[in-house]
Protein backbone atom coordinates (compact mmCIF):
# COMPACT_ATOMS: atom_id res chain seq x y z
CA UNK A 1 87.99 304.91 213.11
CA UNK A 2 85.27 302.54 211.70
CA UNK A 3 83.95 304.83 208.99
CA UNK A 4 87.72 305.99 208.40
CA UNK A 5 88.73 302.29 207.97
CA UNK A 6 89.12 302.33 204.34
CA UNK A 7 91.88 304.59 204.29
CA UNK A 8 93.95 301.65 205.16
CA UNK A 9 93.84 299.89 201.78
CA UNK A 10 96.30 299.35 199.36
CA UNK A 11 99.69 299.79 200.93
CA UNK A 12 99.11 297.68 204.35
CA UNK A 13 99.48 293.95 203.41
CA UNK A 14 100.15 292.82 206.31
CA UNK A 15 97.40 294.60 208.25
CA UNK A 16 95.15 293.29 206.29
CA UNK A 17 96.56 289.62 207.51
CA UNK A 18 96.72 290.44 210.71
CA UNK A 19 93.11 292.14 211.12
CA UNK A 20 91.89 288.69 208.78
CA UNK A 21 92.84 286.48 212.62
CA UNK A 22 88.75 287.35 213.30
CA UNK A 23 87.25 286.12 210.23
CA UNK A 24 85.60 283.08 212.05
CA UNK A 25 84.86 284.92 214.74
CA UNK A 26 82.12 287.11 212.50
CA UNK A 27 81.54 284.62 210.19
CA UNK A 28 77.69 284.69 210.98
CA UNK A 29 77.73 288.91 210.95
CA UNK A 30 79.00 287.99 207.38
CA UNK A 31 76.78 285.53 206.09
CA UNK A 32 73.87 288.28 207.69
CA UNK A 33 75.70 290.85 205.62
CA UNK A 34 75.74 289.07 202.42
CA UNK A 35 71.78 288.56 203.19
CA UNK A 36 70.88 291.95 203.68
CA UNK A 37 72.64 293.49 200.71
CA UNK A 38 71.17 290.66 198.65
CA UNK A 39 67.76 291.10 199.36
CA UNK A 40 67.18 288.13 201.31
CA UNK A 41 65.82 288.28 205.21
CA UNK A 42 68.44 287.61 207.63
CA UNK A 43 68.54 284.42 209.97
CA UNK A 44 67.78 286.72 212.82
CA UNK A 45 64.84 287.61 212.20
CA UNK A 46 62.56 285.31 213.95
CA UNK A 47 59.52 283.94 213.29
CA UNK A 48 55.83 284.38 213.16
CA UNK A 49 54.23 283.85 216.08
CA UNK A 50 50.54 282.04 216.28
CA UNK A 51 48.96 285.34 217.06
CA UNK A 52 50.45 286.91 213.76
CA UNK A 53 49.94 283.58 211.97
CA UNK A 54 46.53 283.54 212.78
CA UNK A 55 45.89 287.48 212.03
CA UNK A 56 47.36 286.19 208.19
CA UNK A 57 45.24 283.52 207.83
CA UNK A 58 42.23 285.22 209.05
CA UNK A 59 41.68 287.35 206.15
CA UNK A 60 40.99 283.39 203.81
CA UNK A 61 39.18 282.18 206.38
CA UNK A 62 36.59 285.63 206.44
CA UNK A 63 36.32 285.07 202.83
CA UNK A 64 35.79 281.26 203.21
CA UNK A 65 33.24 282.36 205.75
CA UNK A 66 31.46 285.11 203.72
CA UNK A 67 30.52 282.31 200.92
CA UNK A 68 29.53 279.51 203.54
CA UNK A 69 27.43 282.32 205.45
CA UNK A 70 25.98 283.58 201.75
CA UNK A 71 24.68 279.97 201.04
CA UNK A 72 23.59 279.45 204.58
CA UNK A 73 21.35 282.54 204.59
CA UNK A 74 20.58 281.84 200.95
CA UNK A 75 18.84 278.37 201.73
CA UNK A 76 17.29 280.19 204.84
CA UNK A 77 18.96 277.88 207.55
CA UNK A 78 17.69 274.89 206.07
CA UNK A 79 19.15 271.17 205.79
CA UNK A 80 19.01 267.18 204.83
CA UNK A 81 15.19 266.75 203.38
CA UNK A 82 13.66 270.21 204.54
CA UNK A 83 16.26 271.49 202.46
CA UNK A 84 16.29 269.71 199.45
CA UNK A 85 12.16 270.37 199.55
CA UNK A 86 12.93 274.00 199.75
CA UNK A 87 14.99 273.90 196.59
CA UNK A 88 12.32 272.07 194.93
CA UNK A 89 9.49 274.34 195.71
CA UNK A 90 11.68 277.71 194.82
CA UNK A 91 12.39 276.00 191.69
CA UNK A 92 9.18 275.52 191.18
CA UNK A 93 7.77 278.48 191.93
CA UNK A 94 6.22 277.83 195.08
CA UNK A 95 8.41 278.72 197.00
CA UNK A 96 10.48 282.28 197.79
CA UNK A 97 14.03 282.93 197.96
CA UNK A 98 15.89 283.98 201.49
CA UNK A 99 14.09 285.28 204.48
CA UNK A 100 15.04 286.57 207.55
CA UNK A 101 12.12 285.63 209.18
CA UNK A 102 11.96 282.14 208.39
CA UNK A 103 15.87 281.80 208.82
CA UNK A 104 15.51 282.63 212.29
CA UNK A 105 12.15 280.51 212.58
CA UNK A 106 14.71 277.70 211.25
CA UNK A 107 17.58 278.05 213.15
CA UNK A 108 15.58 278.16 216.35
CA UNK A 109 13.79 275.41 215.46
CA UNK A 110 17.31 273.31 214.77
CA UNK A 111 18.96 274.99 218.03
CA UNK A 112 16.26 274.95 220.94
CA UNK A 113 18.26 275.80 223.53
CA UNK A 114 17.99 277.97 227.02
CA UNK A 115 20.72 279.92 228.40
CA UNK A 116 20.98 277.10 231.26
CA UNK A 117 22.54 274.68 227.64
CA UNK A 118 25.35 276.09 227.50
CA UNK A 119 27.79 273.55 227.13
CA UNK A 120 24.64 270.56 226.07
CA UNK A 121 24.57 273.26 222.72
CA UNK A 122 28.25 272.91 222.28
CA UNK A 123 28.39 269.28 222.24
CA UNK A 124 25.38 268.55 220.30
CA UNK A 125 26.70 271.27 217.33
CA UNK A 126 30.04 269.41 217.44
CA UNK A 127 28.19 265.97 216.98
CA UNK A 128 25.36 267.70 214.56
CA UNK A 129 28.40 268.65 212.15
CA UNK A 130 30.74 265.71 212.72
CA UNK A 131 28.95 263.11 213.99
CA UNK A 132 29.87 260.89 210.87
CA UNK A 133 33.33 261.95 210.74
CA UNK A 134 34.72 258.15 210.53
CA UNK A 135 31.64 257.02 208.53
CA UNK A 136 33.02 255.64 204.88
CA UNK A 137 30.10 256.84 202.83
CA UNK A 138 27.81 260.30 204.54
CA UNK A 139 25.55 262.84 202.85
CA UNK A 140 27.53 265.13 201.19
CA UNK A 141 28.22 269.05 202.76
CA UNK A 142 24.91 270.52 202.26
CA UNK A 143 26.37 273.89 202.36
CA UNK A 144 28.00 274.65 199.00
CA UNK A 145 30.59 277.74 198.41
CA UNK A 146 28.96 279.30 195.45
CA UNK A 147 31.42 279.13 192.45
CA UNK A 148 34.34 277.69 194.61
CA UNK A 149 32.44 274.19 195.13
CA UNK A 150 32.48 273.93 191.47
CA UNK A 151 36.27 274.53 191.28
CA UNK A 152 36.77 272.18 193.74
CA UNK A 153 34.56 269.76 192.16
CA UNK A 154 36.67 269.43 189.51
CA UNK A 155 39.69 267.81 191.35
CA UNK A 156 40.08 264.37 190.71
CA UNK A 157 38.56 262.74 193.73
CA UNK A 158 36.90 265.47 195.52
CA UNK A 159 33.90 264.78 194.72
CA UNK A 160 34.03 260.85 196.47
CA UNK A 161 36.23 262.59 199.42
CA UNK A 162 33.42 265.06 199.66
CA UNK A 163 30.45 261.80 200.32
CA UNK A 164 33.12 260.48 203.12
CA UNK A 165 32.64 261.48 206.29
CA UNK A 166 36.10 262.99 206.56
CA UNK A 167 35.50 264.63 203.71
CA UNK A 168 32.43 265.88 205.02
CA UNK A 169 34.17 267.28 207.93
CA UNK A 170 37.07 268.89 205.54
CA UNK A 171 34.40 270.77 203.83
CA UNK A 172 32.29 271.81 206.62
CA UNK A 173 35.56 273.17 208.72
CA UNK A 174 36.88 275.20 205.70
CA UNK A 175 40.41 272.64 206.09
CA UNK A 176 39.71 271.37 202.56
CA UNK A 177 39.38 274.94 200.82
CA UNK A 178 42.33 275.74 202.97
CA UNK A 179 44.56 272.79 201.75
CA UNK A 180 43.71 273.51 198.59
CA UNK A 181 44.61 277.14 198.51
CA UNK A 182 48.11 276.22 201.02
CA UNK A 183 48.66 273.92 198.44
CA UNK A 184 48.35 275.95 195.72
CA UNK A 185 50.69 278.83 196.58
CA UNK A 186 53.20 276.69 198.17
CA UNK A 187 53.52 274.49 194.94
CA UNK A 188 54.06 277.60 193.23
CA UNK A 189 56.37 279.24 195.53
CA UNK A 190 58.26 276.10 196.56
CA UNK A 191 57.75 273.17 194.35
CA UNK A 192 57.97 274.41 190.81
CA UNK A 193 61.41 276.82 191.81
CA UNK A 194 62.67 273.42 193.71
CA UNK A 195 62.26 271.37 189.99
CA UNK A 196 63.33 274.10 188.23
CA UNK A 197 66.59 275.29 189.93
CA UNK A 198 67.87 272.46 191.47
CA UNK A 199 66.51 269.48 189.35
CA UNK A 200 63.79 266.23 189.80
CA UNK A 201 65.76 264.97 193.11
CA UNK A 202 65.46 268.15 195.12
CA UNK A 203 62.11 268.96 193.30
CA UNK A 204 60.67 265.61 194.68
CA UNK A 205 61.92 266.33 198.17
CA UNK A 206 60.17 269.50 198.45
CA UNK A 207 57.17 268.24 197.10
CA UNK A 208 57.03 265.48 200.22
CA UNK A 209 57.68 268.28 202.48
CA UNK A 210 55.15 270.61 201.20
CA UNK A 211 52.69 267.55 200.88
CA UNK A 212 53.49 267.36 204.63
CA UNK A 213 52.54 270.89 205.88
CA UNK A 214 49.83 271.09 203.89
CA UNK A 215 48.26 267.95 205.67
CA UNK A 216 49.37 268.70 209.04
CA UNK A 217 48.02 272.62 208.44
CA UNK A 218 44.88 270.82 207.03
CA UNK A 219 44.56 268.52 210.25
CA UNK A 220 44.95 271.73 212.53
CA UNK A 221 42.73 273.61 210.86
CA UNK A 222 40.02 270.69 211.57
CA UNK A 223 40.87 270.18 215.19
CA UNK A 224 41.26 274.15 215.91
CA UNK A 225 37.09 274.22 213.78
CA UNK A 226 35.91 271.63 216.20
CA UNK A 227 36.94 273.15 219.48
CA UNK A 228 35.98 276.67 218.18
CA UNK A 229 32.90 275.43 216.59
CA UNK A 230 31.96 273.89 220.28
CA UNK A 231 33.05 276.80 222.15
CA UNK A 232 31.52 279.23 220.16
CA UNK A 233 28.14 277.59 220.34
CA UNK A 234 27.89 277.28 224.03
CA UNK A 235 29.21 281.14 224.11
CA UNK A 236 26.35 282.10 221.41
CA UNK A 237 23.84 280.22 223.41
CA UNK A 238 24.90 282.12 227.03
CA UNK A 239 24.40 285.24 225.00
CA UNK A 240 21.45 284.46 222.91
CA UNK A 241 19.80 280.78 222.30
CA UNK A 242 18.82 279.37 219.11
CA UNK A 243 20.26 281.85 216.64
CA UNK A 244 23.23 283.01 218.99
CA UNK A 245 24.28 278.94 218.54
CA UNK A 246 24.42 279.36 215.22
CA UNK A 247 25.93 282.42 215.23
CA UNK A 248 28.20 281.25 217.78
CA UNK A 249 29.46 278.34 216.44
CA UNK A 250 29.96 279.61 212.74
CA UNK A 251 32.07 282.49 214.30
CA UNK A 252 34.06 279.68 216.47
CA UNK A 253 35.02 277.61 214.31
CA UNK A 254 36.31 279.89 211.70
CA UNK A 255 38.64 281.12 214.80
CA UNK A 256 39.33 278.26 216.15
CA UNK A 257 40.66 277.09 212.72
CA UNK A 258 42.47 279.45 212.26
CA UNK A 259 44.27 279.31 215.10
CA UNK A 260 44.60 275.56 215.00
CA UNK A 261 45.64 275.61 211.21
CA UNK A 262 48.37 278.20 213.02
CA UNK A 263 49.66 275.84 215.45
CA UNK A 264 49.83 273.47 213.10
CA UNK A 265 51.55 275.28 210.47
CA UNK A 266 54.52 275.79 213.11
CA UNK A 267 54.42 272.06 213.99
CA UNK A 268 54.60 270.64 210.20
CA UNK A 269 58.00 272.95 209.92
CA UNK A 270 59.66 271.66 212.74
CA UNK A 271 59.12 268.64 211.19
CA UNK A 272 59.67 269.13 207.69
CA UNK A 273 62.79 272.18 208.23
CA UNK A 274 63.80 274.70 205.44
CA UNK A 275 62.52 274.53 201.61
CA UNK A 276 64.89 273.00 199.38
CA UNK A 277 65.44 276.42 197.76
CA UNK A 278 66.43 277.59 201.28
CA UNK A 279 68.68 275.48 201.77
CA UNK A 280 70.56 275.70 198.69
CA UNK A 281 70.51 279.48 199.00
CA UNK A 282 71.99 278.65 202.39
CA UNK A 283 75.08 276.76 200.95
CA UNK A 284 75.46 279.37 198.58
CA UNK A 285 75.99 282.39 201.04
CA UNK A 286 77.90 279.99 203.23
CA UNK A 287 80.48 279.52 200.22
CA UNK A 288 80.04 282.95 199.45
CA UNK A 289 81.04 283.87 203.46
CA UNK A 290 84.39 282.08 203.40
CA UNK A 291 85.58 283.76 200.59
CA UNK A 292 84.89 286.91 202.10
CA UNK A 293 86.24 285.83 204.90
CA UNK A 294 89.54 284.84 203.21
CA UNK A 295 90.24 288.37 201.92
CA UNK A 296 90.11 291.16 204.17
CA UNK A 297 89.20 293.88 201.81
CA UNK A 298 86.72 292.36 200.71
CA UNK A 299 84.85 291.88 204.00
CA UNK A 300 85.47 295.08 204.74
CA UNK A 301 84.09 296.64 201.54
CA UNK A 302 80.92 294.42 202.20
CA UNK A 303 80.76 295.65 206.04
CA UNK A 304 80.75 299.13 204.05
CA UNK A 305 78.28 298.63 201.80
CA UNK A 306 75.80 296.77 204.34
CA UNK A 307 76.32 299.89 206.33
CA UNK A 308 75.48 302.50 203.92
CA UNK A 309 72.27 300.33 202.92
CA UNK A 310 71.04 299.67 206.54
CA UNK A 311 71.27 303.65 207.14
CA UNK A 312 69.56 304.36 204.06
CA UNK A 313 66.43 301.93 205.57
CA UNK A 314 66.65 302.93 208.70
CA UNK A 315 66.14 306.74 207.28
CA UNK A 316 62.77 305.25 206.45
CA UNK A 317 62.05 302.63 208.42
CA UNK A 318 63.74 303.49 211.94
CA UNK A 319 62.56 299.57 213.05
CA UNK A 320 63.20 297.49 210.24
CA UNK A 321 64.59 294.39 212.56
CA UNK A 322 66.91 293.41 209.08
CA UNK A 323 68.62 296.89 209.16
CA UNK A 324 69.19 296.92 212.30
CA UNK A 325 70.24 293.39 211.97
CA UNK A 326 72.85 294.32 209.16
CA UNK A 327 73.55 297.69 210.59
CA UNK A 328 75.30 295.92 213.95
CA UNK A 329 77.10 293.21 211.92
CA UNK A 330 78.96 296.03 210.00
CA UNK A 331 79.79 297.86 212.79
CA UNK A 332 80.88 294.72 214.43
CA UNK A 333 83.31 293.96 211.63
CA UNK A 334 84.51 297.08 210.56
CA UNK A 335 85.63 297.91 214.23
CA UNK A 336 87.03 294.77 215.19
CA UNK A 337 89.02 295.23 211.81
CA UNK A 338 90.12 298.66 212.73
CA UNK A 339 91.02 297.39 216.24
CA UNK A 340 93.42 294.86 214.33
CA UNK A 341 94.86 297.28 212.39
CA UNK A 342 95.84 299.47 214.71
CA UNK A 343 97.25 296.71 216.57
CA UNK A 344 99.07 295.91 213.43
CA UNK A 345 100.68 299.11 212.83
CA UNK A 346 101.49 299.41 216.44
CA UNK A 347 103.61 295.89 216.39
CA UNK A 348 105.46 297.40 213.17
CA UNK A 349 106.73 300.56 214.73
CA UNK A 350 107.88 298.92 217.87
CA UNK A 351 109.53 295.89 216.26
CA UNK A 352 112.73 297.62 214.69
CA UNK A 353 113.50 299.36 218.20
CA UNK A 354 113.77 296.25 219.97
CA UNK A 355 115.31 294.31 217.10
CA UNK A 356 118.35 296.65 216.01
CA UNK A 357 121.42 294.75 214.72
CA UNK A 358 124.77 295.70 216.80
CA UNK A 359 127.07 295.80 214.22
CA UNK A 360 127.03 296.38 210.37
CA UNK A 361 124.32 298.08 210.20
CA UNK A 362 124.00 300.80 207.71
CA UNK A 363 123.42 304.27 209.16
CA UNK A 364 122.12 305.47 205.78
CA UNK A 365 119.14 303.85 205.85
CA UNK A 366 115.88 306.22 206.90
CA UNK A 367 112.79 305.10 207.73
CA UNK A 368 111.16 301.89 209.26
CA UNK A 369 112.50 298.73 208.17
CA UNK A 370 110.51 295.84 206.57
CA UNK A 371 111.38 293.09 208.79
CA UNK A 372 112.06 289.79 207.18
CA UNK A 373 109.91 286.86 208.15
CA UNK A 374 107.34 288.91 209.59
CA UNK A 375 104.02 287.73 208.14
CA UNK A 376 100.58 289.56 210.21
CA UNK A 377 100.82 287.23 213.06
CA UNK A 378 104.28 286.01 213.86
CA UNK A 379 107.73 285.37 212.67
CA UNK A 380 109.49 283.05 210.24
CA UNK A 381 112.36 282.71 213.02
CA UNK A 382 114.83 281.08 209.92
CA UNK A 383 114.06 283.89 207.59
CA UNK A 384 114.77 286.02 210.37
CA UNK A 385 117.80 284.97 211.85
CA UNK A 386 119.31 284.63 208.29
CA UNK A 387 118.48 288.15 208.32
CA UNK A 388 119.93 289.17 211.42
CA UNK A 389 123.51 287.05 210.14
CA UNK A 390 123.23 289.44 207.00
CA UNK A 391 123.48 292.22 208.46
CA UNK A 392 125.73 291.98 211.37
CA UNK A 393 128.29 291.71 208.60
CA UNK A 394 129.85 294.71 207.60
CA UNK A 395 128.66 296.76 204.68
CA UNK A 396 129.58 295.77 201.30
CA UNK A 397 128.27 296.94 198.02
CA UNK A 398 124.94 295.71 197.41
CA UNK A 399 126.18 293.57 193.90
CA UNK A 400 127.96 291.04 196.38
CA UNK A 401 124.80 290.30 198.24
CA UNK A 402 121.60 291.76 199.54
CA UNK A 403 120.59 293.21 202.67
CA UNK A 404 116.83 292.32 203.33
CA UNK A 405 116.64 295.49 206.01
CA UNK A 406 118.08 297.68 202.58
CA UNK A 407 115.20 296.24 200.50
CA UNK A 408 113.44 299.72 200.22
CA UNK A 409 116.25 301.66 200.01
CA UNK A 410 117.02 302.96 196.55
């Protein structure tokens, strides 16, 4: 019956109008359907959570990581004065490039901890990073990102940012390489479109919005680096003091950023809701839905053609949520449409039996009659009783006046 449904068109007006009574009803299986064949994910598909958040963000922060662990290892563990002599000497010539031995030597010697300092470690690597976090003017981050701290450099005002102690902080956590990069691809994927497809007002709107989860994401990121940083330190220094600390805490706080840039990320759109683009695509397929919904054919050509894509995907892809998503929308619609329609025709056979006129009517008719006033749902009762006066009166030739119930006959 569903598959066989579009056998009914063409000749079945009024099934169509009568099968039409459950267009609200699937008005979201619909707008799902006019998704799907248009390339667009459907509204039930749910979200990220923070563990697959975090897995997609991971990948940034390893590379973020690599460079900061590069120029770490490059200056052999060394900071403030001892490194900025070490720089000196190797540019002089006095001194050699990176060595494992005296990076451990160094890191020790920064991190003397016992196994027994567990959570003392954590602490004091929080405070050795971000102590001045609310200090107005710090040393800068020691540890530059070869080739990205010069790209970042050239933003107006990163460069005083970076001597603030917030700034400081930003760099240090990987939140201010992350902003930037967040910021870049959402300006590109949701900013520019926004000014360009739906003009300056919407364009400015989005640009608050994305302005907003990129500072929230930024914060999280921060907060999740401190409390990884911290816990990873005090796990390091369980496992092995001195360079397990380091270790420790540079593993942490990448993590814990992560995850907290995550969280965050979830939290800034709550706040902030759907893109500007999103929305107006959503307007669009809702106008697009009640037209559909106003002709019956037409959702029911477009419950077809869902169909046949979702099988073709699922062919493939036996899980794809979206095809499965579109696949029970059609089948929703095209079998509460069939259901009408049979419904329909069943109300049209039965009708003329228990409607017969007593007198005057016409024994040379054949077939089922159309009855007058009947319109998908219910009944014009003065079309029909004008009908029903008609013909009780007894046959004349047609050229005096017209039978409605003779309206298909020859």
């Amino acid at each position: 019956m569903v598959n066989g449904i579009s056998g009914y068109n063409g000749n079945s007006s009024a099934f169509y109008r009568a099968a039409a009574g459950t267009a609200v009803a699937h008005k979201n299986d619909v707008e799902n359907m006019i998704r799907f064949v248009n390339g667009q994910p459907l509204n039930t598909v749910t979200e990220p959570g923070i563990a697959e958040s975090t897995m997609g963000v991971l990948p940034f922060a390893g590379i973020f990581g690599a460079f900061q662990g590069i120029g770490a290892l490059k200056n052999n563990g060394l900071t403030g004065s001892e490194l900025e002599k070490f720089k000196a000497d190797k540019k002089a010539g006095t001194a050699k490039g990176w060595n494992i031995k005296e990076t451990i030597k160094n890191v020790n010697a920064r991190y003397p901890y016992a196994k027994g300092d567990a959570i003392k470690a954590g602490k004091d690597f929080l405070n050795r990073e971000y102590g001045d976090f609310f200090k107005k003017t710090t040393t800068p981050n020691e540890t530059r990102i070869p080739l990205i701290s010069k790209f970042l450099d050239k933003i107006p005002g990163y460069t005083k940012l970076r001597a603030t102690g917030f700034g400081k902080a930003m760099g240090r956590s990987g939140a201010g390489f992350m902003a930037v990069m967040d910021g870049a691809i959402k300006t590109m994927t949701d900013v520019v479109p926004a000014f360009q497809q739906l003009g300056f007002k919407a364009g400015m709107k989005q640009l608050a919005k994305t302005g907003t989860e990129v500072a929230v994401g930024a914060a999280g990121w921060l907060a999740g680096d401190a409390i990884g940083m911290a816990a990873g330190a005090a796990i390091g220094t369980a496992i092995f003091p001195g360079v397990g600390t380091a270790i420790g805490g540079f593993l942490g706080r990448f993590l814990g950023g992560a995850i907290g840039g995550a969280v965050a990320a979830k939290t800034a759109k709550a706040i902030t809701g759907k893109t500007e683009i999103e929305k107006a695509s959503d307007a669009q397929i809702s106008q697009a839905a009640q037209q559909v919904n106003s002709d019956e054919e037409t959702k029911i050509a477009l419950a077809q053609a869902a169909l046949e894509q979702a099988n073709q995907i699922l062919a493939q892809y036996p899980q794809s949520p979206d095809a499965l998503a579109a696949k029970e929308a059609a089948e929703a619609v095209l079998l509460q449409a069939a259901q009408n329609i049979q419904t329909a025709q069943t109300t049209q056979v039965q009708q003329p039996a228990l409607q017969q006129p007593q007198t005057g009517f016409n024994p040379a008719f054949q077939g089922i009659p159309e009855v007058p006033g009947f319109n998908g749902y219910g009944y014009d009762m003065n079309v029909y009783n004008q009908a029903m006066a008609n013909a009780s009166m007894p046959y004349v030739s047609c050229q005096t006046y017209s039978n409605p119930f003779m309206s298909k006959l020859g």
